[in-house]
C-alpha atoms as a PDB file:
ATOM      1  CA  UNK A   1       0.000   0.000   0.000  1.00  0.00           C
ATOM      2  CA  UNK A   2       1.266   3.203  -0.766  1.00  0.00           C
ATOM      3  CA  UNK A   3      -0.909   5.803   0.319  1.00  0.00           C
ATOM      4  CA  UNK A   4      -4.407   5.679   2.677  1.00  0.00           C
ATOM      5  CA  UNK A   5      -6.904   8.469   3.097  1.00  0.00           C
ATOM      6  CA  UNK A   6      -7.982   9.249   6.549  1.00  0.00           C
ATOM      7  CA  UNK A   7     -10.693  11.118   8.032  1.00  0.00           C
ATOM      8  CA  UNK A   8      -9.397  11.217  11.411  1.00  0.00           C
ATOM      9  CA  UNK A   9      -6.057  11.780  13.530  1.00  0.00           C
ATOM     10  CA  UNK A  10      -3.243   9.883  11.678  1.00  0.00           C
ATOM     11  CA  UNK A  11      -1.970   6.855  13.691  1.00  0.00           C
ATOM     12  CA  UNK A  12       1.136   7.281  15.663  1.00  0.00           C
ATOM     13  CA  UNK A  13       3.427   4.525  14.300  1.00  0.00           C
ATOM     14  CA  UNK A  14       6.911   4.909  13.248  1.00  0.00           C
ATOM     15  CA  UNK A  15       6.903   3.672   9.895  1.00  0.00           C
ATOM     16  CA  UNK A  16       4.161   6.049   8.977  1.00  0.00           C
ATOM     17  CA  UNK A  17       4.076   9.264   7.663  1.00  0.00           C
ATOM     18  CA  UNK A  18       1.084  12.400   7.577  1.00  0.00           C
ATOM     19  CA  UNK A  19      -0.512  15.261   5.223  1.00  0.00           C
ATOM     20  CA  UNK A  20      -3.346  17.497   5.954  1.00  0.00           C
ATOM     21  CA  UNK A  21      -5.221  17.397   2.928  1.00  0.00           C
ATOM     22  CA  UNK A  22      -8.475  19.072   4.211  1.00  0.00           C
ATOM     23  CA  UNK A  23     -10.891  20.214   7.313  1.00  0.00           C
ATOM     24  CA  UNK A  24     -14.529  19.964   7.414  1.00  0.00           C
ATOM     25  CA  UNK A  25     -16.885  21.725  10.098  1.00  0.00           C
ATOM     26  CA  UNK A  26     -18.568  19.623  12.084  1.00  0.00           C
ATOM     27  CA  UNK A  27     -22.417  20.812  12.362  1.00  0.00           C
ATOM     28  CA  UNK A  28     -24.959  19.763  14.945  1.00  0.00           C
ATOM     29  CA  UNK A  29     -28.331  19.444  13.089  1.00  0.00           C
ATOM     30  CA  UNK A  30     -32.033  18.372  13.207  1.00  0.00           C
ATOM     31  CA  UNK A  31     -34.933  17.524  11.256  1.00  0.00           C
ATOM     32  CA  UNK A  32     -37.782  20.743  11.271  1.00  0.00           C
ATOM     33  CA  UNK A  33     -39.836  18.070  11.877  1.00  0.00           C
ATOM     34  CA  UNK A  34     -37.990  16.076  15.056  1.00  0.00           C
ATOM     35  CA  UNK A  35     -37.601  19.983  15.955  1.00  0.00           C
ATOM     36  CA  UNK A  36     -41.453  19.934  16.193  1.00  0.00           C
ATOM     37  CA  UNK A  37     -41.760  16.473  18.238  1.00  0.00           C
ATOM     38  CA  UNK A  38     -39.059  17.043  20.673  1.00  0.00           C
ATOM     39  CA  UNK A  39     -39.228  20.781  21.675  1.00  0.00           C
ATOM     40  CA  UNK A  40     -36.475  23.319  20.593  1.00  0.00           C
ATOM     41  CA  UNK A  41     -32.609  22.874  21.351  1.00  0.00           C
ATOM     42  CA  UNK A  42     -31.315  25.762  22.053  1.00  0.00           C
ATOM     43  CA  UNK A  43     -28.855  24.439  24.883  1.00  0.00           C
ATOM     44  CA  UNK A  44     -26.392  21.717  24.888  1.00  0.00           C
ATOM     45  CA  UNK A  45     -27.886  20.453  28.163  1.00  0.00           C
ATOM     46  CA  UNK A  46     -30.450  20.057  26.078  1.00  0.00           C
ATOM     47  CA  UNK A  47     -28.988  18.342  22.604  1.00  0.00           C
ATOM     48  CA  UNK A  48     -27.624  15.854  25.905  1.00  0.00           C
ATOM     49  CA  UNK A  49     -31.239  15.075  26.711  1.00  0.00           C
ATOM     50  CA  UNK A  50     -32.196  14.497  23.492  1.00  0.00           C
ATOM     51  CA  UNK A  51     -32.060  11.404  21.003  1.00  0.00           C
ATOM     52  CA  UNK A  52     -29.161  11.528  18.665  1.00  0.00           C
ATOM     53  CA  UNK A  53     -27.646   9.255  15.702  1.00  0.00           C
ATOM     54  CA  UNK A  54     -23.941   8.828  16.700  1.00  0.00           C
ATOM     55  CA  UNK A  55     -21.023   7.958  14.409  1.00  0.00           C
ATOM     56  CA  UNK A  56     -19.922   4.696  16.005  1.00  0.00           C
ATOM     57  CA  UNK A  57     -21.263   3.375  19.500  1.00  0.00           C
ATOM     58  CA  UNK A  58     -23.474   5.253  22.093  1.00  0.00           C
ATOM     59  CA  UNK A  59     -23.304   6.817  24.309  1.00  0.00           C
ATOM     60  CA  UNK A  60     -20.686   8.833  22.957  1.00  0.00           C
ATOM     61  CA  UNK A  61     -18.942  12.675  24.534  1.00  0.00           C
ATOM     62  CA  UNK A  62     -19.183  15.272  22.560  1.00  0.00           C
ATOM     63  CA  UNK A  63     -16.404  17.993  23.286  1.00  0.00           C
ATOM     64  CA  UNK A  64     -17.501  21.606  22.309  1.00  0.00           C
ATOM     65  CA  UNK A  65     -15.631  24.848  22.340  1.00  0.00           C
ATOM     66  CA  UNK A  66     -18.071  27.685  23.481  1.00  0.00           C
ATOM     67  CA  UNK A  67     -17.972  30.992  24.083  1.00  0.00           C
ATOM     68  CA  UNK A  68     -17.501  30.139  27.750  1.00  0.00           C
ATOM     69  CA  UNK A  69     -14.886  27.953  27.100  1.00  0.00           C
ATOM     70  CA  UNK A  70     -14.686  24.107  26.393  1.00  0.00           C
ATOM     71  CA  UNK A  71     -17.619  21.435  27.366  1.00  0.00           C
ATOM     72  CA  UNK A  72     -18.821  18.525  27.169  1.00  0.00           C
ATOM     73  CA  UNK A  73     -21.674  16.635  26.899  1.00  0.00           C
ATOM     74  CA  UNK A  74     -22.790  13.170  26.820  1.00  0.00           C
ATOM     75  CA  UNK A  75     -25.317  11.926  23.966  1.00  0.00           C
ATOM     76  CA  UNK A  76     -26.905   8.383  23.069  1.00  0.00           C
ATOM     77  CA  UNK A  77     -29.740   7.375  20.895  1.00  0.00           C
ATOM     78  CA  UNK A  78     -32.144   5.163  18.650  1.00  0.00           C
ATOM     79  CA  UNK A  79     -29.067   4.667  15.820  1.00  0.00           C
ATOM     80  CA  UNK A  80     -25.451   4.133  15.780  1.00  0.00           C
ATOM     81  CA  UNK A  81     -23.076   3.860  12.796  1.00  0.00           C
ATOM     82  CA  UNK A  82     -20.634   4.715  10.828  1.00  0.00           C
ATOM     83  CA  UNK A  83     -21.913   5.846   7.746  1.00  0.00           C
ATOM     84  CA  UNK A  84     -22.130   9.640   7.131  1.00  0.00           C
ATOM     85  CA  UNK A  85     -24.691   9.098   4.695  1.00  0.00           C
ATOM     86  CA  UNK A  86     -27.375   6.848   6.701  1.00  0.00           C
ATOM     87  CA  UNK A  87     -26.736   9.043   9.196  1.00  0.00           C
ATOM     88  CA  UNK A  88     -28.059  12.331   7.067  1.00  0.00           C
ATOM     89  CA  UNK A  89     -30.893   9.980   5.950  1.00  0.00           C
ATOM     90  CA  UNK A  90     -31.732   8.780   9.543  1.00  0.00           C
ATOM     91  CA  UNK A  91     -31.613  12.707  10.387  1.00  0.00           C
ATOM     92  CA  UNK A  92     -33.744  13.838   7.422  1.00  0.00           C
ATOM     93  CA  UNK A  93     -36.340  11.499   8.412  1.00  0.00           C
ATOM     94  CA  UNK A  94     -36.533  12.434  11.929  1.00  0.00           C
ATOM     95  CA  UNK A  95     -34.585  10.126  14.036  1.00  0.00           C
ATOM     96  CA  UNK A  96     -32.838  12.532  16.365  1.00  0.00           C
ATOM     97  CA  UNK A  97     -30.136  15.027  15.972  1.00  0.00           C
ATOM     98  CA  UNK A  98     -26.648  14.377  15.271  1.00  0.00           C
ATOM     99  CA  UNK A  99     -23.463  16.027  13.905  1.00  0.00           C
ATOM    100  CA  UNK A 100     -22.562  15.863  10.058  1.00  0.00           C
ATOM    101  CA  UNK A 101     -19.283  17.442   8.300  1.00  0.00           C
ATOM    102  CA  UNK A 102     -20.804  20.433   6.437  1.00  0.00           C
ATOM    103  CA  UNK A 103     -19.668  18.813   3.379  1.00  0.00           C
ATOM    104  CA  UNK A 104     -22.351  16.156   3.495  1.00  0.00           C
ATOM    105  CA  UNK A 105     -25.507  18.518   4.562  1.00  0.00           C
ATOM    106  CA  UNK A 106     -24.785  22.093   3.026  1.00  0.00           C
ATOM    107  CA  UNK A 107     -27.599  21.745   0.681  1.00  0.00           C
ATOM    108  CA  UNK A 108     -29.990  20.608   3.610  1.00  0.00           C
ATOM    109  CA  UNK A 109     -29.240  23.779   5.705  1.00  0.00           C
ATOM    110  CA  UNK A 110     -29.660  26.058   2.489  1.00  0.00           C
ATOM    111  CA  UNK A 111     -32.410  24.333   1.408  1.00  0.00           C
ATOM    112  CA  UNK A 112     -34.155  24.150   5.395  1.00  0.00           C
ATOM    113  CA  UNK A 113     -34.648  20.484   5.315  1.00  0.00           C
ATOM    114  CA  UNK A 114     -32.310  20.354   8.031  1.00  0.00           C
ATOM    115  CA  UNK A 115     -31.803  23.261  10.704  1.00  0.00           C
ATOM    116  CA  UNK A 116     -28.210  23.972  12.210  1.00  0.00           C
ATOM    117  CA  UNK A 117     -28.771  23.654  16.518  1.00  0.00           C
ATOM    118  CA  UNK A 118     -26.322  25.793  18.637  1.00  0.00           C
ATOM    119  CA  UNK A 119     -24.075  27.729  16.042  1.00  0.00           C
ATOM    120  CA  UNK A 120     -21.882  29.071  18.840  1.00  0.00           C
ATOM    121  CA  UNK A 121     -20.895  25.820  20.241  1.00  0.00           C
ATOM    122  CA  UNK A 122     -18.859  24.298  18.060  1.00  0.00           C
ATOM    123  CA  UNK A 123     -17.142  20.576  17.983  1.00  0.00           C
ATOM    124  CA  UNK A 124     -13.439  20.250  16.616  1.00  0.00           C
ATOM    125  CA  UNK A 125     -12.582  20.125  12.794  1.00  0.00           C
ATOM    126  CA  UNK A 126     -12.675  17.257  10.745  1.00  0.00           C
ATOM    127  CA  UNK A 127      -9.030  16.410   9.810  1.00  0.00           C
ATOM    128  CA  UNK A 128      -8.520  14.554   6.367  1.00  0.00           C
ATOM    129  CA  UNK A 129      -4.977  12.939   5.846  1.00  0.00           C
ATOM    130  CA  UNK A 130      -2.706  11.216   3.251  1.00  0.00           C
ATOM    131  CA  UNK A 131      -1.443   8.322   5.192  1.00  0.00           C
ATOM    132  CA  UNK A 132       1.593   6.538   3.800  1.00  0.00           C
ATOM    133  CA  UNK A 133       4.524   4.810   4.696  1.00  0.00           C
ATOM    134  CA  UNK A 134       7.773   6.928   4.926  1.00  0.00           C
ATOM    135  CA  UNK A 135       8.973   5.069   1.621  1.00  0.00           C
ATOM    136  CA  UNK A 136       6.270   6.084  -0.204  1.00  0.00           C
ATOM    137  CA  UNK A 137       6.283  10.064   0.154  1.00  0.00           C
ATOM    138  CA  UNK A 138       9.453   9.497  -1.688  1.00  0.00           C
ATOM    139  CA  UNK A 139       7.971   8.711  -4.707  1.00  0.00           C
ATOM    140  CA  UNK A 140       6.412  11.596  -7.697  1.00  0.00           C
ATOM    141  CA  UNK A 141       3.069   9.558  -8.292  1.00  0.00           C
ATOM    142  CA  UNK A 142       2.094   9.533  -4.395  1.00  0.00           C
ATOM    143  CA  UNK A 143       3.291  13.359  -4.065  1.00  0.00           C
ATOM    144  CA  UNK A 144       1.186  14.101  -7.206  1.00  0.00           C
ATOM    145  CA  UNK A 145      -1.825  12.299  -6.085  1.00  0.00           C
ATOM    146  CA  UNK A 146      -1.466  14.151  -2.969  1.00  0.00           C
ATOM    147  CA  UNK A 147      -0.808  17.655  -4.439  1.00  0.00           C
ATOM    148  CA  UNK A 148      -3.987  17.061  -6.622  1.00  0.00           C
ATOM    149  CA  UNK A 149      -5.987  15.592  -4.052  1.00  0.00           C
ATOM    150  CA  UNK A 150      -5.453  18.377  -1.268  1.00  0.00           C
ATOM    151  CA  UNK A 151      -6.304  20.949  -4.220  1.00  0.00           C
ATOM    152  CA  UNK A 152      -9.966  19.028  -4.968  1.00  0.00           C
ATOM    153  CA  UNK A 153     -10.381  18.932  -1.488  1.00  0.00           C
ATOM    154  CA  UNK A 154      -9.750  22.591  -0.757  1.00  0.00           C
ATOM    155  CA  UNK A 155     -11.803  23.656  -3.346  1.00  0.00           C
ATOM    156  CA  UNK A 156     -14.454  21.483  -2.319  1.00  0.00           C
ATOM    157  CA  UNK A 157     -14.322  22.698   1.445  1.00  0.00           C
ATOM    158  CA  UNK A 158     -14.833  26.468   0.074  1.00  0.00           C
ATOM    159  CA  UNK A 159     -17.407  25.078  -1.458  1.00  0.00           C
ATOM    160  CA  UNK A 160     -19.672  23.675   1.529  1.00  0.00           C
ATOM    161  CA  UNK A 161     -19.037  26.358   4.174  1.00  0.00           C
ATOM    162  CA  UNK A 162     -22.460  26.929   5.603  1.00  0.00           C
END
């Protein structure tokens, strides 16, 4: 293998090296609809009492940076998994609230099928990486897959700001 892409912190191992190729926001976000079942949430005490759709197992912290500093809440729910799309589906139908990177649910905030909750609380970036092994930076094709793939990306994150 020459080169892996990773949405998430690079793995600390020796033989392994890192590039930033992108960020993503991270945006907390509900169905109108679930809005209208479960009350507003206007507070992250209460996104923590509400049902969520996690990325990976409940019940899972999520670590905000506020305007009164960092917290953290805990959230579980009716849906787990790792899948960025089911989640937005599982969302857009009403399931509870989750986070999404803006990438995946700009046109659902534009479009108000999906309503940001708590814009000044905000969870840490989304960090995408070219993983490889040290050998392989060495080499043009992996630097020029790299070099083209961190340009797509950029452009694609100016894209998608919401």
């Amino acid at each position: 293998m020459d080169l892996a892409i990773r949405a998430a912190a690079p793995p600390d191992h020796a033989s392994l090296v890192a590039r930033e190729l992108a960020t993503y926001n991270r945006v907390v976000c509900a169905a109108p609809s679930f809005l209208a079942r479960q009350g507003p949430i206007d507070s992250l005490s209460a996104l923590a009492k509400a049902p969520c759709v996690l990325h990976g197992c409940g019940p899972a912290v999520w670590n905000f940076e506020t305007p009164d500093g960092p917290k953290s809440i805990t959230v579980d729910g009716p849906l787990c998994t790792n899948n960025v799309a089911i989640i937005r589906d599982a969302v857009l139908a009403g399931v509870g609230a989750a986070w999404l990177p803006d990438y995946v649910i700009s046109e659902e905030l534009r479009d108000g099928r999906l309503v940001r909750l708590i814009p000044e609380a905000k969870l840490p970036l989304i960090r995408v990486f070219g993983i490889m092994p040290k050998h392989a930076r060495q080499r043009a094709t992996v630097r020029a897959v790299l070099d083209i793939l961190g340009a797509a990306l950029a452009a694609q994150a100016d894209r998608f700001t919401v």
